[in-house]
PDB file of N, CA and C in Angstrom:
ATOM      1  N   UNK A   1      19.210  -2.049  30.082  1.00  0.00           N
ATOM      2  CA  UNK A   1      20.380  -1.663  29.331  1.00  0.00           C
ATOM      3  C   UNK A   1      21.093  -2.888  28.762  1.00  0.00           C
ATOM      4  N   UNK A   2      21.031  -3.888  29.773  1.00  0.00           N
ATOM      5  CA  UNK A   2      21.967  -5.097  29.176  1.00  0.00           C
ATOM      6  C   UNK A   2      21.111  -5.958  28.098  1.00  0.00           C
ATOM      7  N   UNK A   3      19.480  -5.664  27.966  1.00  0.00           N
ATOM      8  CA  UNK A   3      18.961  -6.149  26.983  1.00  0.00           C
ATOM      9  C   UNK A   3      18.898  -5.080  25.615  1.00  0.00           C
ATOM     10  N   UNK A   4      18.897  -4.297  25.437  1.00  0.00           N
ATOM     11  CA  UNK A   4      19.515  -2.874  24.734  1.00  0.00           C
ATOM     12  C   UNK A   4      20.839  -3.769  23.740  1.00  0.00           C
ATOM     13  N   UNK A   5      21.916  -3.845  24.782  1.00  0.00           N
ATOM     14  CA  UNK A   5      23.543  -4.268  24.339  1.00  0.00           C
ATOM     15  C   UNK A   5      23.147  -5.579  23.454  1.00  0.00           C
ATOM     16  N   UNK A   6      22.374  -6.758  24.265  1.00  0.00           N
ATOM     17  CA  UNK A   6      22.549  -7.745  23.441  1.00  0.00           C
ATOM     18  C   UNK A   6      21.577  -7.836  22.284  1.00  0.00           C
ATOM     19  N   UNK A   7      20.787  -6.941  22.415  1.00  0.00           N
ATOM     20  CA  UNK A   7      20.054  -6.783  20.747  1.00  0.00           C
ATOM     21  C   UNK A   7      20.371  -6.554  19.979  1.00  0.00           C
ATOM     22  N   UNK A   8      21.941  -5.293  20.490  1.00  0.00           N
ATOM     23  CA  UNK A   8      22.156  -4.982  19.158  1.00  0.00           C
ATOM     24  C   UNK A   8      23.258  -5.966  19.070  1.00  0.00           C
ATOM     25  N   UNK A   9      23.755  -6.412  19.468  1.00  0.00           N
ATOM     26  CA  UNK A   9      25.018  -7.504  19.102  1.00  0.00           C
ATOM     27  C   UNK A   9      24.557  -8.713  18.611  1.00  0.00           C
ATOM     28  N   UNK A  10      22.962  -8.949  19.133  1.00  0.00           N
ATOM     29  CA  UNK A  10      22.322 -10.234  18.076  1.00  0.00           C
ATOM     30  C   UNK A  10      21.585  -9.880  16.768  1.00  0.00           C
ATOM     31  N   UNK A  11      21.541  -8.511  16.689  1.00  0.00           N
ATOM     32  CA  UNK A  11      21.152  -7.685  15.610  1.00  0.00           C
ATOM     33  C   UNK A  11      22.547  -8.091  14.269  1.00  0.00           C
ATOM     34  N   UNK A  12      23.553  -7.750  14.940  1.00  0.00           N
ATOM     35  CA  UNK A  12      24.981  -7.630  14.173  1.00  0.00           C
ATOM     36  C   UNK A  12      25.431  -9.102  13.468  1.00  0.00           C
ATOM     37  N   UNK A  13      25.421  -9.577  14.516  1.00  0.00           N
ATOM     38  CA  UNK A  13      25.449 -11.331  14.159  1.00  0.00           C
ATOM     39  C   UNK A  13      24.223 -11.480  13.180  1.00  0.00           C
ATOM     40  N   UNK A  14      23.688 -11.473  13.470  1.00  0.00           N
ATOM     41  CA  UNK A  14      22.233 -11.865  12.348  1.00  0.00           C
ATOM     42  C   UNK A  14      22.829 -10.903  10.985  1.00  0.00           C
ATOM     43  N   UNK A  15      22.956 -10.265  10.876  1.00  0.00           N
ATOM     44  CA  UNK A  15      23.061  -9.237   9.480  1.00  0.00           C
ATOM     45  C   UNK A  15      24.808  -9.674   9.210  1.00  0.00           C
ATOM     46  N   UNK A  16      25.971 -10.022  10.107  1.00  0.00           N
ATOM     47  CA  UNK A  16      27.045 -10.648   9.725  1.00  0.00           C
ATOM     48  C   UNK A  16      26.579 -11.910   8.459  1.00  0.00           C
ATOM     49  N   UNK A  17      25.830 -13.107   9.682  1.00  0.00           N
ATOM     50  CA  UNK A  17      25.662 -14.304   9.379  1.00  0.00           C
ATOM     51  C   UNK A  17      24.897 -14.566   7.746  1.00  0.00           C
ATOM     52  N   UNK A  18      24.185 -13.262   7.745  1.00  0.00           N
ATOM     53  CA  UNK A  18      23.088 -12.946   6.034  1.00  0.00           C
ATOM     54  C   UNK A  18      24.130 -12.621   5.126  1.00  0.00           C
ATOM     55  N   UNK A  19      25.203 -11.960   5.462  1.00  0.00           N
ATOM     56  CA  UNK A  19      25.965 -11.528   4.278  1.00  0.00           C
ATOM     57  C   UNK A  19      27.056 -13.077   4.242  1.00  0.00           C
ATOM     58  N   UNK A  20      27.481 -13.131   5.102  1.00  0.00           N
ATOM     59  CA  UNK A  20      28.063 -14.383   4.699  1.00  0.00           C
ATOM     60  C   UNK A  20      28.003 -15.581   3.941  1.00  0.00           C
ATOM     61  N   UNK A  21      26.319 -15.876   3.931  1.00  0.00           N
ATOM     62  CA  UNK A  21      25.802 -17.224   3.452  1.00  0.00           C
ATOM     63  C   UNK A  21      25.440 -16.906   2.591  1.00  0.00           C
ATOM     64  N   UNK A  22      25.576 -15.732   2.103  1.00  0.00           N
ATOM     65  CA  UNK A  22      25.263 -15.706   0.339  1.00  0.00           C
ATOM     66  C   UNK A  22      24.088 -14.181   0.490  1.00  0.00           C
ATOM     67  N   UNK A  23      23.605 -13.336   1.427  1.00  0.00           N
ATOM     68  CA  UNK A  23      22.943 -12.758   0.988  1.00  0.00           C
ATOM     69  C   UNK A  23      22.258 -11.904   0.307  1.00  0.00           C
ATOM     70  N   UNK A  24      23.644 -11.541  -0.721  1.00  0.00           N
ATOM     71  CA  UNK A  24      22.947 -10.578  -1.492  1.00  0.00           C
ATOM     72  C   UNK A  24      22.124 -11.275  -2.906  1.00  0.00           C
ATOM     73  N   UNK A  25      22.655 -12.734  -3.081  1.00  0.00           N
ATOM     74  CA  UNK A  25      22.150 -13.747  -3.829  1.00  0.00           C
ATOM     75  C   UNK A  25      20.373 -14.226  -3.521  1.00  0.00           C
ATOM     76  N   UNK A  26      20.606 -14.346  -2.520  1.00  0.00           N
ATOM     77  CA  UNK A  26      18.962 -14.265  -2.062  1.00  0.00           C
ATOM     78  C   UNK A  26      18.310 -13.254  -1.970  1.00  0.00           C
ATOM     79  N   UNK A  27      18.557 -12.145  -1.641  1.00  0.00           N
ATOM     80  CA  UNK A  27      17.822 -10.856  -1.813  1.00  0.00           C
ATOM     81  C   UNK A  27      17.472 -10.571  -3.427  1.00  0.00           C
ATOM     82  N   UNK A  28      18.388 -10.971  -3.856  1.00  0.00           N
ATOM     83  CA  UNK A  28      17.830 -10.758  -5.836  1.00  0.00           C
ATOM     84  C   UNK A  28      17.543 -12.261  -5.890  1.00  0.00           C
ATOM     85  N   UNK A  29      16.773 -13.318  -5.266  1.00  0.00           N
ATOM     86  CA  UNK A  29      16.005 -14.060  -6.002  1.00  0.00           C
ATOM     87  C   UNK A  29      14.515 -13.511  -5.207  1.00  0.00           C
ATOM     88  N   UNK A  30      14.392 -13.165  -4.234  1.00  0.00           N
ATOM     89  CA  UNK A  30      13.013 -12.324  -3.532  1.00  0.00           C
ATOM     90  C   UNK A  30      12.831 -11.362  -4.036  1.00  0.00           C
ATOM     91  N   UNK A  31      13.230 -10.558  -4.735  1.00  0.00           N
ATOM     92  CA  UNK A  31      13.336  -9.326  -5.630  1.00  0.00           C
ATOM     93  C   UNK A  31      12.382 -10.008  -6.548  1.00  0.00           C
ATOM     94  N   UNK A  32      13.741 -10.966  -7.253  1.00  0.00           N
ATOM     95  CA  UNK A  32      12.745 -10.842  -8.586  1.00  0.00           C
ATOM     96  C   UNK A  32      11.444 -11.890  -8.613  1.00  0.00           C
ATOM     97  N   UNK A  33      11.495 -12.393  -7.601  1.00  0.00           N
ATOM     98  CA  UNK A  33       9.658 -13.036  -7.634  1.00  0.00           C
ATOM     99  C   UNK A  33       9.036 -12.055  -6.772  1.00  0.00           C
ATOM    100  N   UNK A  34       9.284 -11.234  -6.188  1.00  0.00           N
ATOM    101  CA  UNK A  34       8.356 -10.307  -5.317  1.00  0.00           C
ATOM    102  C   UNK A  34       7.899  -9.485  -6.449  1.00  0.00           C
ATOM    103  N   UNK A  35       8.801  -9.200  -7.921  1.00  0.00           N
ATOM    104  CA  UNK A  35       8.246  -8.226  -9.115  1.00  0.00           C
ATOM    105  C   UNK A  35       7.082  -9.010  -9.510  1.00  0.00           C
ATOM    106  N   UNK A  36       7.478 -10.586  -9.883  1.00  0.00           N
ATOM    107  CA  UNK A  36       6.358 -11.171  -9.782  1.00  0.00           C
ATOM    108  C   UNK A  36       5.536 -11.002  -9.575  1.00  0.00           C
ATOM    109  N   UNK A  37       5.545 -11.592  -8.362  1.00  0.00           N
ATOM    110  CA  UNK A  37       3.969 -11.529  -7.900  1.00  0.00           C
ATOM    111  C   UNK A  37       3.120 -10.361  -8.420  1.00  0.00           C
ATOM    112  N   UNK A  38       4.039  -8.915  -7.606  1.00  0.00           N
ATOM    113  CA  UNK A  38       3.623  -7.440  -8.321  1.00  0.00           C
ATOM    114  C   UNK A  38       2.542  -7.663  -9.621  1.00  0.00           C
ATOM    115  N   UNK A  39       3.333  -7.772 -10.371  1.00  0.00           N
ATOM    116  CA  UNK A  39       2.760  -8.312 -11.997  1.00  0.00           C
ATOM    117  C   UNK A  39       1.611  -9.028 -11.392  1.00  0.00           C
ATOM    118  N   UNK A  40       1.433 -10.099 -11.163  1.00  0.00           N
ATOM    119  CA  UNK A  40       0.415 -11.025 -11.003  1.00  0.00           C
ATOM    120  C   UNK A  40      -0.884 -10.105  -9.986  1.00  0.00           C
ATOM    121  N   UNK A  41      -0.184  -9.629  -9.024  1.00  0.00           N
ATOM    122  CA  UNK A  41      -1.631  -8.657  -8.497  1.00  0.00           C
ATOM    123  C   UNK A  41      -2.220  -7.847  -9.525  1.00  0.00           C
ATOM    124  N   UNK A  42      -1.403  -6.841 -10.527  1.00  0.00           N
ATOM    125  CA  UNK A  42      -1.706  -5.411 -10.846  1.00  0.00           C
ATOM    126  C   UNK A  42      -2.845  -6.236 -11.728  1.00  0.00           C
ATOM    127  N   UNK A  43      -2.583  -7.456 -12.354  1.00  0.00           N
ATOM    128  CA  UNK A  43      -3.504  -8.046 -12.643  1.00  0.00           C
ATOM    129  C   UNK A  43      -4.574  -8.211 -12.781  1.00  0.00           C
ATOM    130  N   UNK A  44      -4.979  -8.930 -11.053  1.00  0.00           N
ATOM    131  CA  UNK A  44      -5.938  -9.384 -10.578  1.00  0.00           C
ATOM    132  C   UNK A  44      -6.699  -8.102 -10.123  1.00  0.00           C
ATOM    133  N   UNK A  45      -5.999  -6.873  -9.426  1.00  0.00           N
ATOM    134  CA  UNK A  45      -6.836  -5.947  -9.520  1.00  0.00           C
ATOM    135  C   UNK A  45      -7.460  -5.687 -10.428  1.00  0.00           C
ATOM    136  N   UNK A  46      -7.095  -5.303 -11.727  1.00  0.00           N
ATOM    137  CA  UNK A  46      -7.772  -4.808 -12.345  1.00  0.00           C
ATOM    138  C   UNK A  46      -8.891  -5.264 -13.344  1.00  0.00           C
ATOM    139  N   UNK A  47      -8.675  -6.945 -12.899  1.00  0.00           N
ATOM    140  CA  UNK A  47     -10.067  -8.030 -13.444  1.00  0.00           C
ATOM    141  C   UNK A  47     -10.987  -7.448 -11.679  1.00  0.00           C
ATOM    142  N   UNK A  48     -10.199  -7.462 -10.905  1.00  0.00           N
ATOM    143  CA  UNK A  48     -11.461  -7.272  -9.767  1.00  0.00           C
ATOM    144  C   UNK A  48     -12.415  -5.926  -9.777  1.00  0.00           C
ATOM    145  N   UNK A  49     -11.562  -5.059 -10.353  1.00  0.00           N
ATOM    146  CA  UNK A  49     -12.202  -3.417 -10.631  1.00  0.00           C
ATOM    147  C   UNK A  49     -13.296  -4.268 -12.154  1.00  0.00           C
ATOM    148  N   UNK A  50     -12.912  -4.925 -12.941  1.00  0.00           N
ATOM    149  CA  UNK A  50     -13.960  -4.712 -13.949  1.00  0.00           C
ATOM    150  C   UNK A  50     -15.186  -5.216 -13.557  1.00  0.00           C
ATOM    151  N   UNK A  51     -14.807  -6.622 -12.699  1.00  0.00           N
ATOM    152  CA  UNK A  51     -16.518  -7.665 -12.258  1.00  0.00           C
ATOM    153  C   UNK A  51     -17.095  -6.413 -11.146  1.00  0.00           C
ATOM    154  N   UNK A  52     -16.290  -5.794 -10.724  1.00  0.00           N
ATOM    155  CA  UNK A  52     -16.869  -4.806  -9.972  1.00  0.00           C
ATOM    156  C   UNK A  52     -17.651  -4.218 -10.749  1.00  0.00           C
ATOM    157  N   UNK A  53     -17.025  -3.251 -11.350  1.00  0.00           N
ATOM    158  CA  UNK A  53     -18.157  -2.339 -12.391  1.00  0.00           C
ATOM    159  C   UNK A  53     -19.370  -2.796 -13.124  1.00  0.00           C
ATOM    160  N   UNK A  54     -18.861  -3.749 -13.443  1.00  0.00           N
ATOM    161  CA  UNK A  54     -20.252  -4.853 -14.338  1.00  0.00           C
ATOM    162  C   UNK A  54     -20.949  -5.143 -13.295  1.00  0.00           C
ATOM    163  N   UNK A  55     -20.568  -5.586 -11.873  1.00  0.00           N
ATOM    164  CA  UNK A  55     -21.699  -6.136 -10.736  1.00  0.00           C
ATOM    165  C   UNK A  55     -22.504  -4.914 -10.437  1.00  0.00           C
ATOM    166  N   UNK A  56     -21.652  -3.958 -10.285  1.00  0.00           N
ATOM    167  CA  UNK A  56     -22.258  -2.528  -9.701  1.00  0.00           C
ATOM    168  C   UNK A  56     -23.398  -1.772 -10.871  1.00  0.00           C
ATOM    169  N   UNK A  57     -23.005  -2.540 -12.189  1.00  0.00           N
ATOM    170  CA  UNK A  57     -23.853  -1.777 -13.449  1.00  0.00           C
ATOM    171  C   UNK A  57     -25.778  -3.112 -13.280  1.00  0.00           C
ATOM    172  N   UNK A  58     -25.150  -3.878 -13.242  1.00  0.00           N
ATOM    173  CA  UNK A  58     -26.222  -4.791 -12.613  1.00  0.00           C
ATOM    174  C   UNK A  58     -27.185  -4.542 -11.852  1.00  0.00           C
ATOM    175  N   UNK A  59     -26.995  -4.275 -10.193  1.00  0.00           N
ATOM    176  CA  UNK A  59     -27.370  -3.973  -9.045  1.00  0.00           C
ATOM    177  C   UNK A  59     -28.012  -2.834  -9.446  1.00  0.00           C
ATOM    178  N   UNK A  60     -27.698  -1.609 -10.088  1.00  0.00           N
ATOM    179  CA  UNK A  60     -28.399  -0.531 -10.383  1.00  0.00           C
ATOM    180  C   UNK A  60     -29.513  -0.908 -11.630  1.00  0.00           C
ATOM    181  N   UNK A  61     -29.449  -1.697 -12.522  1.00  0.00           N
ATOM    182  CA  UNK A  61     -30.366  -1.783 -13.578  1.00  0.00           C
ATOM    183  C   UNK A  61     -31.341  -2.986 -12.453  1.00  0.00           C
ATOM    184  N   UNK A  62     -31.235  -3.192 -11.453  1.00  0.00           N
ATOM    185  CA  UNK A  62     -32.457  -3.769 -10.992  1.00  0.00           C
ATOM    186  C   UNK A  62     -33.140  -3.369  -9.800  1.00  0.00           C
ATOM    187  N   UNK A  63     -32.526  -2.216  -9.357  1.00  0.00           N
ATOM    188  CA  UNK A  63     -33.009  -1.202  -8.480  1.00  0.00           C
ATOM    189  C   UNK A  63     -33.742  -0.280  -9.723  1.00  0.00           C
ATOM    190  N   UNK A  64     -33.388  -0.048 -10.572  1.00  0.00           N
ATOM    191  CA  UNK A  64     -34.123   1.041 -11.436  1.00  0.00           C
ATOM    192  C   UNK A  64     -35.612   0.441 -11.924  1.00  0.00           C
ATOM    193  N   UNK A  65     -35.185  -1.231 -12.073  1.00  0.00           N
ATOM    194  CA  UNK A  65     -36.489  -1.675 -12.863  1.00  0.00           C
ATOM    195  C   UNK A  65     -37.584  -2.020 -11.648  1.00  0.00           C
ATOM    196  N   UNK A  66     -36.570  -1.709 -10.521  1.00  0.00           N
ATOM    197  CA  UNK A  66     -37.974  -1.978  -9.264  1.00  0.00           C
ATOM    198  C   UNK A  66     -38.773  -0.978  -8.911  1.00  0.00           C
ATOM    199  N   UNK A  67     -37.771   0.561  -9.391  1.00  0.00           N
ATOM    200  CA  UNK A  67     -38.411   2.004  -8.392  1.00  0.00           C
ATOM    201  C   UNK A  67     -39.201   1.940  -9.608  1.00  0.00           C
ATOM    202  N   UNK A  68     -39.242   1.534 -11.422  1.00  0.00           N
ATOM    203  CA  UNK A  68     -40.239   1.873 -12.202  1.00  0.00           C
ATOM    204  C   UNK A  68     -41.385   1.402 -11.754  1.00  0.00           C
ATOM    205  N   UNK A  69     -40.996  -0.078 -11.382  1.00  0.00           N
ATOM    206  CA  UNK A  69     -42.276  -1.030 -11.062  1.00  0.00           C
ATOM    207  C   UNK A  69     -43.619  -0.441  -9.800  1.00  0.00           C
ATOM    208  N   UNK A  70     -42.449   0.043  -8.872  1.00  0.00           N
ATOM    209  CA  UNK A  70     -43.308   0.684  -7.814  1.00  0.00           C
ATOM    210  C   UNK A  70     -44.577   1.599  -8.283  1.00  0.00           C
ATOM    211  N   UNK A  71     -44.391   2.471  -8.375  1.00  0.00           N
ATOM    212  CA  UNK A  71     -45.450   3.602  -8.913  1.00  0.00           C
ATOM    213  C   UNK A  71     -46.794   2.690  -9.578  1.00  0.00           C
ATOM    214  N   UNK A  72     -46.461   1.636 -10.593  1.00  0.00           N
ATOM    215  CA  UNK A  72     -47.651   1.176 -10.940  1.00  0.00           C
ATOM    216  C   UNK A  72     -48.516   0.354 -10.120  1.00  0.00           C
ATOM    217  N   UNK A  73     -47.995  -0.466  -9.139  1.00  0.00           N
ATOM    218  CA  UNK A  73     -48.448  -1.192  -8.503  1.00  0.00           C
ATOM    219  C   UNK A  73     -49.369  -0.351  -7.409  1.00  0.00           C
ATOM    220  N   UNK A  74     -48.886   1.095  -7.156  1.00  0.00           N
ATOM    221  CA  UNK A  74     -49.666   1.377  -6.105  1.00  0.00           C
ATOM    222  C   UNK A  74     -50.676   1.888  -6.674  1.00  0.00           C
ATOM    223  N   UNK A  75     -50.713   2.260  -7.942  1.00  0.00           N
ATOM    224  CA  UNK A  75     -52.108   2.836  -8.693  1.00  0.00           C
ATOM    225  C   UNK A  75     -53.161   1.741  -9.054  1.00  0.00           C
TER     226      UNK A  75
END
């Protein structure tokens, strides 16, 4: 119980001490580079979805040219 009490009273202090030192000033500079970044992933996903598709269009045109190959070789 007495560790209960002082969590939340070091809980309180901690969230006092954030608003005091400026925190709503720092929360909108993590904001706006966290949009950032955002931006910078939606990005990179979607160069990673394309080498995907092109790798995956690959991998199948040389499985196809192997199952053709098969059949002749065994004749």
């Amino acid at each position: 119980m007495i560790k209960f009490i002082l969590g939340i009273i070091v809980g309180i202090l901690i969230f006092f001490f954030f608003i005091w030192f400026g925190g709503g000033k720092t929360m909108k500079k993590v904001g706006e580079n966290l949009f950032e970044t955002g931006k910078k992933m939606e990005v990179m996903e979607e160069t990673i979805k394309k080498e995907k598709d092109e790798a995956w269009k690959g991998v199948k045109k040389k499985f196809s040219k192997e199952e053709k190959e098969a059949p002749k070789k065994s004749q």
